[in-house]
PDB file of N, CA and C in Angstrom:
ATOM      1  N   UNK A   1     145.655 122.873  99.890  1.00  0.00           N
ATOM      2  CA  UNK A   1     145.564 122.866  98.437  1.00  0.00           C
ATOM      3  C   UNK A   1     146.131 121.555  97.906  1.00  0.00           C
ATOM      4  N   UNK A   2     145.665 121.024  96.975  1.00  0.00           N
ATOM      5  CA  UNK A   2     145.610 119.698  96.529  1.00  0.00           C
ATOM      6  C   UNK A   2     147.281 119.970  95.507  1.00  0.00           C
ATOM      7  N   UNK A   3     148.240 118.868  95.189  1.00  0.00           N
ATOM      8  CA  UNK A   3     149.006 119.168  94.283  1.00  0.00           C
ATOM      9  C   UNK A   3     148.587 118.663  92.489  1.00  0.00           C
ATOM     10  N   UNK A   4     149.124 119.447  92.067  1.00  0.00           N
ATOM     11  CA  UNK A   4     148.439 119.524  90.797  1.00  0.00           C
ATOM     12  C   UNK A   4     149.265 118.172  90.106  1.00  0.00           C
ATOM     13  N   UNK A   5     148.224 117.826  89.068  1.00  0.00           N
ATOM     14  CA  UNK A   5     149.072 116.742  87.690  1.00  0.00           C
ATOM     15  C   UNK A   5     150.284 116.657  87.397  1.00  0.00           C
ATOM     16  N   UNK A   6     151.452 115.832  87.378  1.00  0.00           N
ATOM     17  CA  UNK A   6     151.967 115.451  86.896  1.00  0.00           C
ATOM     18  C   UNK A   6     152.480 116.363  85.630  1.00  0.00           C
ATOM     19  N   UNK A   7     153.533 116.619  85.803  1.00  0.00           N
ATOM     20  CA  UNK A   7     153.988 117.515  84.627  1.00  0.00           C
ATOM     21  C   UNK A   7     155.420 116.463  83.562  1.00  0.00           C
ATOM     22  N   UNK A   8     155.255 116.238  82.140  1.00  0.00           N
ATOM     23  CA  UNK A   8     155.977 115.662  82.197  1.00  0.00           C
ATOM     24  C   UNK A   8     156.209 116.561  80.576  1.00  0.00           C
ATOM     25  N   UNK A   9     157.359 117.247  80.119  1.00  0.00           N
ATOM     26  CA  UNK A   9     157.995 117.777  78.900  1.00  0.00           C
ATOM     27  C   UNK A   9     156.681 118.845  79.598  1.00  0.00           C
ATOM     28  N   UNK A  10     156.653 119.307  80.299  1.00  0.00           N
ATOM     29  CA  UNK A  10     156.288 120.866  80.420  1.00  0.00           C
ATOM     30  C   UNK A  10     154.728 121.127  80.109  1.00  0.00           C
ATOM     31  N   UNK A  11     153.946 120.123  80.088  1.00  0.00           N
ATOM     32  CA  UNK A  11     152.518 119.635  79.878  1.00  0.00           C
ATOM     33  C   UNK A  11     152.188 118.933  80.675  1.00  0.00           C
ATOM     34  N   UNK A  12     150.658 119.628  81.057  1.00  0.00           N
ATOM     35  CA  UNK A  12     150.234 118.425  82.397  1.00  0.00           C
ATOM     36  C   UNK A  12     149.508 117.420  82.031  1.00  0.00           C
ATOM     37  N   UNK A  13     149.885 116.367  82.334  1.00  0.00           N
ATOM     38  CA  UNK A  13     149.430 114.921  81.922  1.00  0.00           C
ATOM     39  C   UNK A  13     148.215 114.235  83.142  1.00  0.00           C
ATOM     40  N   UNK A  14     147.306 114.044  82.733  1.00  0.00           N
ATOM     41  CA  UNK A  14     146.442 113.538  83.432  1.00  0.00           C
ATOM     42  C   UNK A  14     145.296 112.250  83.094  1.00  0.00           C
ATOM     43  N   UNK A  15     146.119 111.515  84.222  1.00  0.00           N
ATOM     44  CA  UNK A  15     145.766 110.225  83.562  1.00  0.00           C
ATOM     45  C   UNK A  15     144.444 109.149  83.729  1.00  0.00           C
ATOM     46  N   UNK A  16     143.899 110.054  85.244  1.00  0.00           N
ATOM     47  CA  UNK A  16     143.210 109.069  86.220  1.00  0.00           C
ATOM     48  C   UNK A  16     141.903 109.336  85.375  1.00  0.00           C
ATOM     49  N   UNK A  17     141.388 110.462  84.201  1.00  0.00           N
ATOM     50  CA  UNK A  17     140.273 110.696  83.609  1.00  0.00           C
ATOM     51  C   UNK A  17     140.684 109.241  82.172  1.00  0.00           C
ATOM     52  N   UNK A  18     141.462 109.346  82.001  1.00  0.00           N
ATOM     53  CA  UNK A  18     141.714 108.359  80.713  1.00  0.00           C
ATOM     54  C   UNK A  18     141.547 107.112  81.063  1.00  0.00           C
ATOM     55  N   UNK A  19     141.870 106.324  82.140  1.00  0.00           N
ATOM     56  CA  UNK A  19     141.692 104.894  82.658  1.00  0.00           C
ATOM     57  C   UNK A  19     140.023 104.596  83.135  1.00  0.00           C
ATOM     58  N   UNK A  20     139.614 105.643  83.517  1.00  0.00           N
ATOM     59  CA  UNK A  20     138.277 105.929  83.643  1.00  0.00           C
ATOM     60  C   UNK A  20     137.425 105.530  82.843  1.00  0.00           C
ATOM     61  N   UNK A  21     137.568 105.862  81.388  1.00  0.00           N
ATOM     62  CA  UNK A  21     137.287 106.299  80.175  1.00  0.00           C
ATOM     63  C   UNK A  21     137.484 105.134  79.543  1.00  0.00           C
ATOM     64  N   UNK A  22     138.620 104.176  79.470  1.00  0.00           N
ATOM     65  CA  UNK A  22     138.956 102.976  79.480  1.00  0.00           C
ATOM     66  C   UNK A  22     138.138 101.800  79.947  1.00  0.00           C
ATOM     67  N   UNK A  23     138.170 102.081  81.215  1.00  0.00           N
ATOM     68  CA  UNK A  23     137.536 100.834  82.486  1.00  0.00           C
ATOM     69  C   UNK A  23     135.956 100.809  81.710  1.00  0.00           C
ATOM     70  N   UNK A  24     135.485 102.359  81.809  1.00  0.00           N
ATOM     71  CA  UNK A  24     133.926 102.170  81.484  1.00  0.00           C
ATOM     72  C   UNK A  24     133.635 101.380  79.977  1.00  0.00           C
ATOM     73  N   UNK A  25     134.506 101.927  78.597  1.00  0.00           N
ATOM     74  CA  UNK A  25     134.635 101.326  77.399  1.00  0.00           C
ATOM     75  C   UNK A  25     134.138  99.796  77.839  1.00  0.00           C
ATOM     76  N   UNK A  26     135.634  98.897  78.456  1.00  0.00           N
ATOM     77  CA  UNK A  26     135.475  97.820  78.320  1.00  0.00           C
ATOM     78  C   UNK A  26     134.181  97.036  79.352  1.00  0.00           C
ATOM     79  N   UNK A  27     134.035  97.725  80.437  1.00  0.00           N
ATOM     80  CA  UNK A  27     132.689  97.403  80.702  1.00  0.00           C
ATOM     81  C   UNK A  27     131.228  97.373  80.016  1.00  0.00           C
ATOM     82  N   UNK A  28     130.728  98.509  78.798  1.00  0.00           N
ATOM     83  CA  UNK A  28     130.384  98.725  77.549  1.00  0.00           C
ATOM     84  C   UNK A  28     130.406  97.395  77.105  1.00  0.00           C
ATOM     85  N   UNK A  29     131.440  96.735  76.649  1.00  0.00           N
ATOM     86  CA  UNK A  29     131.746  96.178  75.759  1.00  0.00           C
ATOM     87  C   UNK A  29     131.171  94.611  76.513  1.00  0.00           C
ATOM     88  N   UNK A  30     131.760  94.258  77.347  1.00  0.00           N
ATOM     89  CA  UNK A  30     131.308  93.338  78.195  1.00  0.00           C
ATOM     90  C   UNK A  30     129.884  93.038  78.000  1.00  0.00           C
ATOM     91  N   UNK A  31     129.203  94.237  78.647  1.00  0.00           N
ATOM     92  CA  UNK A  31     127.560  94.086  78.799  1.00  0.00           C
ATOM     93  C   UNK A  31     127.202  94.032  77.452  1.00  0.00           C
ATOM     94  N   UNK A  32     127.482  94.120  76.323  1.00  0.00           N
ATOM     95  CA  UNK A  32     127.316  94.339  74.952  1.00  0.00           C
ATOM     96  C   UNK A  32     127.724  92.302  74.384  1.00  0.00           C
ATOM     97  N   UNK A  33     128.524  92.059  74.609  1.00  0.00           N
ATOM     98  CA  UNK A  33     128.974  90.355  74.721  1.00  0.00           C
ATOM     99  C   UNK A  33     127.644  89.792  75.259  1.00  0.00           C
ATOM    100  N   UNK A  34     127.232  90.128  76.431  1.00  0.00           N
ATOM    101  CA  UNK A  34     126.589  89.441  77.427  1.00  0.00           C
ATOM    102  C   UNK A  34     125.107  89.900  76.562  1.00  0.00           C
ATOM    103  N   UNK A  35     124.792  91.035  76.463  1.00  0.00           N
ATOM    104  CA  UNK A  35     123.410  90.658  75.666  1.00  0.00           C
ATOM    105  C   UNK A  35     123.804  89.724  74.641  1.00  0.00           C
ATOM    106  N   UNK A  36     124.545  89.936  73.714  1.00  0.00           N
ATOM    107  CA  UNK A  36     124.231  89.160  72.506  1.00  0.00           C
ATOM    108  C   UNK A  36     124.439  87.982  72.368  1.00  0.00           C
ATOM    109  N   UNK A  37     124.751  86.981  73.857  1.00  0.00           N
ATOM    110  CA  UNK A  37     125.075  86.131  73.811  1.00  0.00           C
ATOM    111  C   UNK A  37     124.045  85.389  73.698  1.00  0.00           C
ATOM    112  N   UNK A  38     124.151  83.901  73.325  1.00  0.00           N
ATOM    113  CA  UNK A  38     123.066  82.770  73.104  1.00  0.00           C
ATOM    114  C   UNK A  38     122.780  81.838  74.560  1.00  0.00           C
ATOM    115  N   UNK A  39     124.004  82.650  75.342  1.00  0.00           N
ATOM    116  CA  UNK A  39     123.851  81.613  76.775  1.00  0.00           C
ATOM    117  C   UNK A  39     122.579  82.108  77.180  1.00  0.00           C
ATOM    118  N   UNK A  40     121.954  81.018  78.237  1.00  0.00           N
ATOM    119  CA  UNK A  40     120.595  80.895  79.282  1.00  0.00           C
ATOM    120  C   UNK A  40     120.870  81.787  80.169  1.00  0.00           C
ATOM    121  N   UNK A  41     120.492  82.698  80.454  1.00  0.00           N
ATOM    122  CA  UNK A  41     120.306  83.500  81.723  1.00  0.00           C
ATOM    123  C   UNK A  41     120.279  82.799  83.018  1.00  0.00           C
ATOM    124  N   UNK A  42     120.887  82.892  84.020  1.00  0.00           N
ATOM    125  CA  UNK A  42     120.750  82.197  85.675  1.00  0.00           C
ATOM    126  C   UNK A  42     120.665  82.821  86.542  1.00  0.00           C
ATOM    127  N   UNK A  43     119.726  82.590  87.639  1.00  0.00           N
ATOM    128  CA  UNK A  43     119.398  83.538  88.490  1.00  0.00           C
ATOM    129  C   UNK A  43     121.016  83.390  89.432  1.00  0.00           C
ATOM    130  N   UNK A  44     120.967  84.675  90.169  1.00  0.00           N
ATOM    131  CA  UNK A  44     122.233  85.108  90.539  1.00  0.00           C
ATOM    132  C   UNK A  44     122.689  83.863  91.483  1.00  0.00           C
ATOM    133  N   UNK A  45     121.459  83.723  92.119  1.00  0.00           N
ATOM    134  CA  UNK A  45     121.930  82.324  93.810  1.00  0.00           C
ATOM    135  C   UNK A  45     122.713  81.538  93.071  1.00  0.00           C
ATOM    136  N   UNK A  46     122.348  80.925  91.648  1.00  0.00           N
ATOM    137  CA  UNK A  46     122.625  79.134  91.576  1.00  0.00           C
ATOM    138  C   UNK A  46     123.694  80.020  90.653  1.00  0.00           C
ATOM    139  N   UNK A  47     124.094  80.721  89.828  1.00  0.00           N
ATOM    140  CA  UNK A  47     125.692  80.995  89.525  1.00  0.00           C
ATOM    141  C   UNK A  47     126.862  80.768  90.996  1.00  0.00           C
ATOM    142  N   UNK A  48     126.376  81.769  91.493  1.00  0.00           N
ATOM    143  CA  UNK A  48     127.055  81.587  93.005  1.00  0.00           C
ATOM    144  C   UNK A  48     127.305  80.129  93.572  1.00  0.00           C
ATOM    145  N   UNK A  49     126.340  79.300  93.617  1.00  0.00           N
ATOM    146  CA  UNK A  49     126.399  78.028  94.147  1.00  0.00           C
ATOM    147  C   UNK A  49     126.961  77.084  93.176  1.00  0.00           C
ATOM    148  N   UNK A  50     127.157  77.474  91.727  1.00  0.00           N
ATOM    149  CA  UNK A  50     127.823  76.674  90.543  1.00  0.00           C
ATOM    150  C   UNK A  50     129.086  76.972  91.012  1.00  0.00           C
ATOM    151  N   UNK A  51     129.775  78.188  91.253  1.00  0.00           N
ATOM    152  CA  UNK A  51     130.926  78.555  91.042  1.00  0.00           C
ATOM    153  C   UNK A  51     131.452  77.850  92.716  1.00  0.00           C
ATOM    154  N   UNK A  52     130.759  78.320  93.411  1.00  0.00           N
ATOM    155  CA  UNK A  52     131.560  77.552  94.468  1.00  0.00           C
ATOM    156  C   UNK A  52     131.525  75.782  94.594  1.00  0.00           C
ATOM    157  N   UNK A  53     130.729  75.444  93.979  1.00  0.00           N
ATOM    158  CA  UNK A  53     130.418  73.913  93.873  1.00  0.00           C
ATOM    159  C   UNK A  53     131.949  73.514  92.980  1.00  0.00           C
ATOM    160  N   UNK A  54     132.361  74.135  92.043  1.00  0.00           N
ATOM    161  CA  UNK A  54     133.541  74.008  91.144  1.00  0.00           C
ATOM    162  C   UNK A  54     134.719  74.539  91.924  1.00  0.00           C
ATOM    163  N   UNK A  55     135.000  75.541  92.818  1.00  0.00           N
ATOM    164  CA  UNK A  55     135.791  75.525  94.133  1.00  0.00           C
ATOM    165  C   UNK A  55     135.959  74.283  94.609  1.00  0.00           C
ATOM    166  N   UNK A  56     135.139  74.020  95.296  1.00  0.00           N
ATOM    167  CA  UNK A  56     135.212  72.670  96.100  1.00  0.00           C
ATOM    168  C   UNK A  56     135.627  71.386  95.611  1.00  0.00           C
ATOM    169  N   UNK A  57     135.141  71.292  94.157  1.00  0.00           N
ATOM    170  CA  UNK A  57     135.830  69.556  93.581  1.00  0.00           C
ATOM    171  C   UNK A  57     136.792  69.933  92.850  1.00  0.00           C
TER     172      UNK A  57
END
């Protein structure tokens, strides 16, 4: 049997659904930036090869 939530003032507190709930929001929000942005779209290879090209120098 699994142990139950976190009890804290005599109420079970459960947190791992709320950060969840959180994480997804700001991911939401992200992809929501990213459409409305005015930047050029890049295919995935040459981001990859930008970012490591800027690694290297």
């Amino acid at each position: 049997m699994s142990e139950p939530p976190a009890v804290a003032g005599g109420q079970f507190v459960i947190i791992a659904p709320m950060i969840s709930d959180q994480e997804e929001l700001e991911e939401v929000r992200a992809y929501d930036n990213a459409k409305s942005s005015i930047d050029q779209a890049i295919p995935l290879a040459q981001a990859i090869k930008e970012i490591e090209d800027d690694l290297v120098s």
